[in-house]
N, C-alpha and C. Protein backbone atom coordinates (compact mmCIF):
# COMPACT_ATOMS: atom_id res chain seq x y z
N UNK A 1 57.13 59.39 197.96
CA UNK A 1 56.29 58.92 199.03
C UNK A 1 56.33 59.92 200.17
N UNK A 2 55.45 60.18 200.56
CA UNK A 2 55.09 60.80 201.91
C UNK A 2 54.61 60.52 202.84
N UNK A 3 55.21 61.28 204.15
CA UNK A 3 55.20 60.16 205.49
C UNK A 3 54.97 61.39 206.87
N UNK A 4 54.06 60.95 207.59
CA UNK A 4 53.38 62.34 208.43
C UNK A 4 53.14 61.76 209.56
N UNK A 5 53.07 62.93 210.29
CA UNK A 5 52.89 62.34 212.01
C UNK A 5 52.18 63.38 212.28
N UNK A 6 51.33 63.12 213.70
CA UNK A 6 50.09 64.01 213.55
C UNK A 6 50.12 64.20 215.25
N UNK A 7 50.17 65.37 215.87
CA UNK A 7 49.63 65.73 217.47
C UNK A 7 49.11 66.41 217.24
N UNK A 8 47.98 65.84 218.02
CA UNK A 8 46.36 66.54 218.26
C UNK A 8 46.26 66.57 220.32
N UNK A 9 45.36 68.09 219.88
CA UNK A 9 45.56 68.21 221.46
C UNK A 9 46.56 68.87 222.03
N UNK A 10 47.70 69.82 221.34
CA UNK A 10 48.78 70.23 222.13
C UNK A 10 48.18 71.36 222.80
N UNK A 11 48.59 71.47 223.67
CA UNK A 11 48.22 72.83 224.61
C UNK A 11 49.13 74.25 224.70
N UNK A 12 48.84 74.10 223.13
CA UNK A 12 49.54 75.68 222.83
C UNK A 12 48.51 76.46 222.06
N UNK A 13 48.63 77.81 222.03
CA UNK A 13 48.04 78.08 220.75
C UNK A 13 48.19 77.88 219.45
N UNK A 14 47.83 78.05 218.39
CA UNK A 14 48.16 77.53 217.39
C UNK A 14 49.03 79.05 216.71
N UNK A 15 48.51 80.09 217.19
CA UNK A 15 49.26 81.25 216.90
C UNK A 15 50.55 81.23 217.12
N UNK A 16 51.21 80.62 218.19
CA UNK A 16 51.90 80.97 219.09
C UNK A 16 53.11 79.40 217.98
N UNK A 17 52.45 78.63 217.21
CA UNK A 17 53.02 77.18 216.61
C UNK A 17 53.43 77.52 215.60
N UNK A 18 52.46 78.52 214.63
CA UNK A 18 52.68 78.99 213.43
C UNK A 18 54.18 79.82 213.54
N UNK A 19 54.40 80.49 213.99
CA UNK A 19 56.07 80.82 214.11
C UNK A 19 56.65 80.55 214.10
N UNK A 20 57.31 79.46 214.73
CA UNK A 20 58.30 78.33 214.92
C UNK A 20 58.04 77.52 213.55
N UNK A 21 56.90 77.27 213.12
CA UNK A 21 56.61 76.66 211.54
C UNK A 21 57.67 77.01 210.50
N UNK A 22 57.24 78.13 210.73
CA UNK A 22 57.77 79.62 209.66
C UNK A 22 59.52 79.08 208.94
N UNK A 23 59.98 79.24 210.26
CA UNK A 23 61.46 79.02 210.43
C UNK A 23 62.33 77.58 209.51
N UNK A 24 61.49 76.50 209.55
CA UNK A 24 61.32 75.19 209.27
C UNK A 24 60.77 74.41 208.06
N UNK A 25 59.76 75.21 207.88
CA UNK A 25 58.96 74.47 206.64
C UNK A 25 59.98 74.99 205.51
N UNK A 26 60.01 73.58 204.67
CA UNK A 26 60.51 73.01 203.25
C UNK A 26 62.14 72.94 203.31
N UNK A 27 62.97 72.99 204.68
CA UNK A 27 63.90 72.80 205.11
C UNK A 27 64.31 70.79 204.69
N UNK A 28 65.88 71.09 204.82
CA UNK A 28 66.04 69.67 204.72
C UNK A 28 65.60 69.13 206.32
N UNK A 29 65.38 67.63 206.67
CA UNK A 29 65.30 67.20 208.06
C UNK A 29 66.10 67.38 208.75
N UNK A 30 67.30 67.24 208.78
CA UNK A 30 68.88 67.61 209.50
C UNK A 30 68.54 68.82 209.86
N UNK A 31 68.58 69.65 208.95
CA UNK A 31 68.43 71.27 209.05
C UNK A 31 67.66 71.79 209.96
N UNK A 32 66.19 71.43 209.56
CA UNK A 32 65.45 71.91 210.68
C UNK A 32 65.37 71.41 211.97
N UNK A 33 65.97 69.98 212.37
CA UNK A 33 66.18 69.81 213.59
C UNK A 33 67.43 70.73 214.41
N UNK A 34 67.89 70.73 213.37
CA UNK A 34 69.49 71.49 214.41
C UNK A 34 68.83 72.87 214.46
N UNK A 35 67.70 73.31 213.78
CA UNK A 35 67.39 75.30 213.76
C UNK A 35 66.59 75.08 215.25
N UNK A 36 65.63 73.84 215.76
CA UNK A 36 64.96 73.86 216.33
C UNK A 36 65.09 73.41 217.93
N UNK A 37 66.61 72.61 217.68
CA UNK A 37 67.47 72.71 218.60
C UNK A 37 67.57 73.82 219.69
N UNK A 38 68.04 75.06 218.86
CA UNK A 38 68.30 76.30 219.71
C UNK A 38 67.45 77.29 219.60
N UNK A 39 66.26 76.99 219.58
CA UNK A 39 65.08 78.23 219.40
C UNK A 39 64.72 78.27 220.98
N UNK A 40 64.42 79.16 221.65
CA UNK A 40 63.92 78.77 222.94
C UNK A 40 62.31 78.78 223.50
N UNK A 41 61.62 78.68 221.84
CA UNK A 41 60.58 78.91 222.12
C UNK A 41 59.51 77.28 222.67
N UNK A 42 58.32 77.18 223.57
CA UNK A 42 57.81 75.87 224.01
C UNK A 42 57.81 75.04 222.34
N UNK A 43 57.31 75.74 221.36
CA UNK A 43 56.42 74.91 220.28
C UNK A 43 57.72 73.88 219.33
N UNK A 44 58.65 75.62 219.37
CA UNK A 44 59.93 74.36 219.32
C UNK A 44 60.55 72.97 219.48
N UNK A 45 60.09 72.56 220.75
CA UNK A 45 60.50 71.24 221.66
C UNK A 45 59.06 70.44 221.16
N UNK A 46 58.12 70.91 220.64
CA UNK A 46 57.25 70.29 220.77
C UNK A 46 57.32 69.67 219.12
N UNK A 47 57.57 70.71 218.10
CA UNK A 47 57.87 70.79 216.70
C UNK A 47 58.96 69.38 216.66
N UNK A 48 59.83 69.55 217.25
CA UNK A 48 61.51 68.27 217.39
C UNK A 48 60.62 66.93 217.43
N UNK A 49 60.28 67.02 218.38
CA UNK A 49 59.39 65.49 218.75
C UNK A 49 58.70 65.10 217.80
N UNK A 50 57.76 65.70 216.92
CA UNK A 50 56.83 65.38 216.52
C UNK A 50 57.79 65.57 215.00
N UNK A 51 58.60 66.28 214.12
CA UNK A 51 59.32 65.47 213.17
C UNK A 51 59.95 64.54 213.68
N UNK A 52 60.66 63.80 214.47
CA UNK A 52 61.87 62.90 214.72
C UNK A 52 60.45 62.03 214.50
N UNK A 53 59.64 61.63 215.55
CA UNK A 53 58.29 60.68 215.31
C UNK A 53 57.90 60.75 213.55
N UNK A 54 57.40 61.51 212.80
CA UNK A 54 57.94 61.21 211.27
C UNK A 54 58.69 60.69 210.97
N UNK A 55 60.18 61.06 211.22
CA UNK A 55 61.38 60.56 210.31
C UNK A 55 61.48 58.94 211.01
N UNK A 56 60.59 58.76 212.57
CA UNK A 56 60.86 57.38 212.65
C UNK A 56 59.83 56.18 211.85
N UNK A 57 58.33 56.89 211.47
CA UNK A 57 57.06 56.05 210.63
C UNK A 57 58.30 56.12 209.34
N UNK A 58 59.04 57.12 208.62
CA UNK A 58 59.58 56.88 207.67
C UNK A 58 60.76 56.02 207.22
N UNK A 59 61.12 55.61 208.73
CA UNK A 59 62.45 54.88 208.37
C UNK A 59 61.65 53.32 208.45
N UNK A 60 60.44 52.92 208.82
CA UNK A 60 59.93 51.27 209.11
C UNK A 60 59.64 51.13 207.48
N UNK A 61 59.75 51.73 206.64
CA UNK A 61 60.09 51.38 205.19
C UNK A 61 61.17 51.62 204.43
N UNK A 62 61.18 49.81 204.03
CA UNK A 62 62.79 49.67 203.54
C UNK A 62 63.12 50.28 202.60
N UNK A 63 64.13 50.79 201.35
CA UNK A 63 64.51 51.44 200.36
C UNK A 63 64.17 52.73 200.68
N UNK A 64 63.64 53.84 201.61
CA UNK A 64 63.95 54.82 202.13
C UNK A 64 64.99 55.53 202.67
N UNK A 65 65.11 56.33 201.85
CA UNK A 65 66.98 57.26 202.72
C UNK A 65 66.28 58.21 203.64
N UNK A 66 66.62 58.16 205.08
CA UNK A 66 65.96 59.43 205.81
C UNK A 66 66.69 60.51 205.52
N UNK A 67 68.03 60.13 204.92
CA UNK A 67 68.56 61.57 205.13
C UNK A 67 68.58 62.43 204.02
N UNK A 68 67.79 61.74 202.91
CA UNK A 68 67.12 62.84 201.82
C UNK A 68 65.99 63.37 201.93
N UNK A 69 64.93 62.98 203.59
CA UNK A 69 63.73 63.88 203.50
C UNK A 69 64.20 65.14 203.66
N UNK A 70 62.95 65.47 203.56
CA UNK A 70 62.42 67.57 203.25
C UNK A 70 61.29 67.42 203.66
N UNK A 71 61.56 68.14 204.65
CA UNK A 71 60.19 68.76 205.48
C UNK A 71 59.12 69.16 204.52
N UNK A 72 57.82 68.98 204.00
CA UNK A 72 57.44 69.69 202.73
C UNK A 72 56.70 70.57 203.16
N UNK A 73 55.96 69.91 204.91
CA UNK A 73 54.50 70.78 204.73
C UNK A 73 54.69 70.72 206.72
N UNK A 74 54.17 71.59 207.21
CA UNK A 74 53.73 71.65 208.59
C UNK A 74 52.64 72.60 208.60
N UNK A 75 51.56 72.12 209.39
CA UNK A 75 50.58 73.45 209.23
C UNK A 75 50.42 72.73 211.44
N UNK A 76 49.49 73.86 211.50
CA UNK A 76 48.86 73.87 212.84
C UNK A 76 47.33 74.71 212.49
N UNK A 77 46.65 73.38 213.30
CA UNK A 77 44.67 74.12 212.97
C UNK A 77 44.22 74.17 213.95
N UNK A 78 43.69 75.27 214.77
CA UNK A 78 43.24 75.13 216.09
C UNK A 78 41.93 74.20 216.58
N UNK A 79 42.48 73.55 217.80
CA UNK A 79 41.77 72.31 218.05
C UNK A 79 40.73 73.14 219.05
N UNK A 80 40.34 72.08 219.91
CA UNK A 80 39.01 72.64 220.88
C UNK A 80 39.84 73.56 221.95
N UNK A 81 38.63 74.68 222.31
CA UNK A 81 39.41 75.68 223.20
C UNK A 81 38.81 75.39 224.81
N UNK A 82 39.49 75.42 225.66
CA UNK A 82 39.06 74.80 226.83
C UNK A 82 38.90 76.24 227.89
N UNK A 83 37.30 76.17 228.33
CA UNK A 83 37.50 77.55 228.57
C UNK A 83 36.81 77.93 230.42
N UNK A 84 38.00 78.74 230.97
CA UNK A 84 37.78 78.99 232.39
C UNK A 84 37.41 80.08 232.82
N UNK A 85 37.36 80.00 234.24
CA UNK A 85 37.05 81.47 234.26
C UNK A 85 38.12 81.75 235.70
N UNK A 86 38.35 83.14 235.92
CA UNK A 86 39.12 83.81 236.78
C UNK A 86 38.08 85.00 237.57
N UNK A 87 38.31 84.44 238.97
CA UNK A 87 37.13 85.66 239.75
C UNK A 87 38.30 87.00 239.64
N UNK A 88 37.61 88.21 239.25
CA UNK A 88 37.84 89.53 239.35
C UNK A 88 36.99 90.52 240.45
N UNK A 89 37.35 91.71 240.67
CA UNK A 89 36.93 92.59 241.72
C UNK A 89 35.76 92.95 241.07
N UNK A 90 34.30 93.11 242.58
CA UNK A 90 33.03 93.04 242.82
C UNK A 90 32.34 92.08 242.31
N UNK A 91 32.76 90.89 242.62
CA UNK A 91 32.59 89.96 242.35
C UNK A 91 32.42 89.16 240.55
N UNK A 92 33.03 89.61 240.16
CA UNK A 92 32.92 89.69 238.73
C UNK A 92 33.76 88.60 238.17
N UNK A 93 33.40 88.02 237.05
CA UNK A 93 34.69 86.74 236.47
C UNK A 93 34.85 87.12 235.05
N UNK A 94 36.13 86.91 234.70
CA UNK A 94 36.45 86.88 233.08
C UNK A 94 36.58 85.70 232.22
N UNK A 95 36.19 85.29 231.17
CA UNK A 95 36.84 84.34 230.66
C UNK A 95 38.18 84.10 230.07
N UNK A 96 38.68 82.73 230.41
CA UNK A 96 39.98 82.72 230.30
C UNK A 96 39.74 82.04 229.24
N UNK A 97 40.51 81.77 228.01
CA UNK A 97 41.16 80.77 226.84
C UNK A 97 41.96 80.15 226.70
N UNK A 98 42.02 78.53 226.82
CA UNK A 98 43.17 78.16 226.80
C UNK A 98 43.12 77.25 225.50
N UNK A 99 43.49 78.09 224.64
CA UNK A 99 43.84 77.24 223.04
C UNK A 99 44.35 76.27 223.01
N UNK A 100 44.36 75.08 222.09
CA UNK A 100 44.68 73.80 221.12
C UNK A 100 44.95 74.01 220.07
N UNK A 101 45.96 73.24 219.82
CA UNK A 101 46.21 73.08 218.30
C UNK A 101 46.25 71.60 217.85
N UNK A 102 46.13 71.60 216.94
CA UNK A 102 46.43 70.13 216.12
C UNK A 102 47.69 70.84 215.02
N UNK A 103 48.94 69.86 215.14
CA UNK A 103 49.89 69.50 214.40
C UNK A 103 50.04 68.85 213.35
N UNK A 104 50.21 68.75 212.30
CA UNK A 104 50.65 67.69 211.28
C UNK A 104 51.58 67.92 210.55
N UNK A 105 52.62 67.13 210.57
CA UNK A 105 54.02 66.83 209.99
C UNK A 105 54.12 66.49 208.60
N UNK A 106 54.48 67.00 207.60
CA UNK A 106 54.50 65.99 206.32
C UNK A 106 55.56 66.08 205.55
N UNK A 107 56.74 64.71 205.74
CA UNK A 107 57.91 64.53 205.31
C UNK A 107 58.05 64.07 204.11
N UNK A 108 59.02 64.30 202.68
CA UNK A 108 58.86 63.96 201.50
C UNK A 108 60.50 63.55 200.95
N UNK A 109 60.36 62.34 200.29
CA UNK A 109 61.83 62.26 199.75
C UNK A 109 62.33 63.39 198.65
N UNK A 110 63.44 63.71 199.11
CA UNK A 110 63.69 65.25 197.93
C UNK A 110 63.87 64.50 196.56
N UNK A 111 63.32 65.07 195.79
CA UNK A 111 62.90 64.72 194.07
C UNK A 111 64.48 65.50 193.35
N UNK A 112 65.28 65.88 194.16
CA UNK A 112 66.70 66.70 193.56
C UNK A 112 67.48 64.86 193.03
């Protein structure tokens, strides 16, 4: 059985999510919380929250062991880009980008 949690809307890039992914995906749950513990990167803190929120949809069903999930799958897809602008010299403006991502978590009982 598989069990997923989903943030939509984070205000990161998704470039910037995919890294911290990297580190994590197909890890046991224990594991990758304690790697993600001491990373000092934002997506990190953001990554923690959003498995623990999994491992908690996974524990409201009974005969589930949390402590045999495995992370199986994390991806990040960039969400809507919200876009500004910054005045520059002779009166000139640039556009700014401020990327989204959408998150999704997908926790699996290990088949070992």
């Amino acid at each position: 059985m598989e069990f997923r949690a989903v943030l939509r809307y984070a205000r990161m890039s998704p470039q910037k999510v995919r890294t911290v992914i990297d580190t994590v995906k197909g890890e046991q749950v224990e594991d990758g919380l304690n790697k993600l513990k001491f990373m000092p990167q934002k997506a990190a803190g953001i990554l923690e929250k959003l498995i623990r929120s999994a491992l908690a949809n996974a524990d409201q069903y009974p005969g589930v062991d949390v402590d045999s999930l495995v992370i199986r799958n994390i991806f990040a897809d960039q969400g809507p880009t919200l876009k500004r602008f910054r005045a520059r010299a002779r009166g000139r403006g640039t556009r700014i980008l401020k990327r989204t991502s959408h998150i999704t978590v997908i926790l699996t009982e290990d088949s070992v």
